[in-house]
Protein backbone atom coordinates (compact mmCIF):
# COMPACT_ATOMS: atom_id res chain seq x y z
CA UNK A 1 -81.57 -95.65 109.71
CA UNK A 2 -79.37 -93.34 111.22
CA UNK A 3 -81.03 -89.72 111.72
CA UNK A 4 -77.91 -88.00 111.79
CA UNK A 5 -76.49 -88.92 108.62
CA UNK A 6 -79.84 -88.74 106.13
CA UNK A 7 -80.66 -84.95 105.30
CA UNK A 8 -83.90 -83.73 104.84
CA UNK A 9 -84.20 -84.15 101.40
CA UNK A 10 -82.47 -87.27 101.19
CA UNK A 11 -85.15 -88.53 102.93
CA UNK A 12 -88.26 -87.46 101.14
CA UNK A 13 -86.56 -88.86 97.98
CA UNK A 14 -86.56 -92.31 100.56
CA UNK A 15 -90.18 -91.94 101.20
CA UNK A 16 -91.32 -91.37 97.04
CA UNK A 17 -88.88 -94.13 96.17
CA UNK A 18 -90.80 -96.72 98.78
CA UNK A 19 -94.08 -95.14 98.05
CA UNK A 20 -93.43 -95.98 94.43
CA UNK A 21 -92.07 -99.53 95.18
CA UNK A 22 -95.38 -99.91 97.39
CA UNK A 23 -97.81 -99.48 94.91
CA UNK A 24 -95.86 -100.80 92.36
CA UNK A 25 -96.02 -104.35 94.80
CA UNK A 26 -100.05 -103.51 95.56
CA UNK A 27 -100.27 -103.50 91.40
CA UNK A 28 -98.18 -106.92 91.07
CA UNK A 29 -98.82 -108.65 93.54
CA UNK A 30 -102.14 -107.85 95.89
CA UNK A 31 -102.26 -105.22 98.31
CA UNK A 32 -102.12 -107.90 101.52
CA UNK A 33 -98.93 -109.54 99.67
CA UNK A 34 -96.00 -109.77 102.00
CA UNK A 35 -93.76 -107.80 99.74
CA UNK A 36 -96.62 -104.98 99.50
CA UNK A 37 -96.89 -105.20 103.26
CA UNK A 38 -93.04 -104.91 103.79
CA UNK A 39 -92.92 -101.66 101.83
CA UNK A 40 -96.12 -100.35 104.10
CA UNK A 41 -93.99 -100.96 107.12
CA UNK A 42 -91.30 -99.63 105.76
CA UNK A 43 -92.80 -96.38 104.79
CA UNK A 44 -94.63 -96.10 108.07
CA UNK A 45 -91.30 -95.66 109.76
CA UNK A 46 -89.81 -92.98 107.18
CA UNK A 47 -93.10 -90.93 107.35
CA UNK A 48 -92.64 -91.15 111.04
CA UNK A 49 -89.06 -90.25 110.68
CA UNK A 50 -89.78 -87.41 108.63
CA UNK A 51 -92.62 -86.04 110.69
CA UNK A 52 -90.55 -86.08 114.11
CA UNK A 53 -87.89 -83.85 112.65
């Protein structure tokens, strides 16, 4: 993801979208499913993102 063209906001709405997704995966199918997992990884980095700015 490029840094310089996601504002602020754009990416908390990013992070509540995956978040949703995530536990919306955990729900369907099992928390150590590879889609749930993805999501996890996925959010990991945004948080991350979001937290170095």
């Amino acid at each position: 993801m490029n840094n310089t063209q996601v504002t602020f906001c754009e990416l908390l709405s990013l992070i509540n979208s995956l978040r949703h997704l995530m536990i919306t995966a955990g729900q369907q199918h099992g928390l150590n499913s590879l889609e749930t997992l993805r999501c996890s990884e996925e959010l990991d980095e945004l948080i991350l993102e979001f937290q170095n700015r």
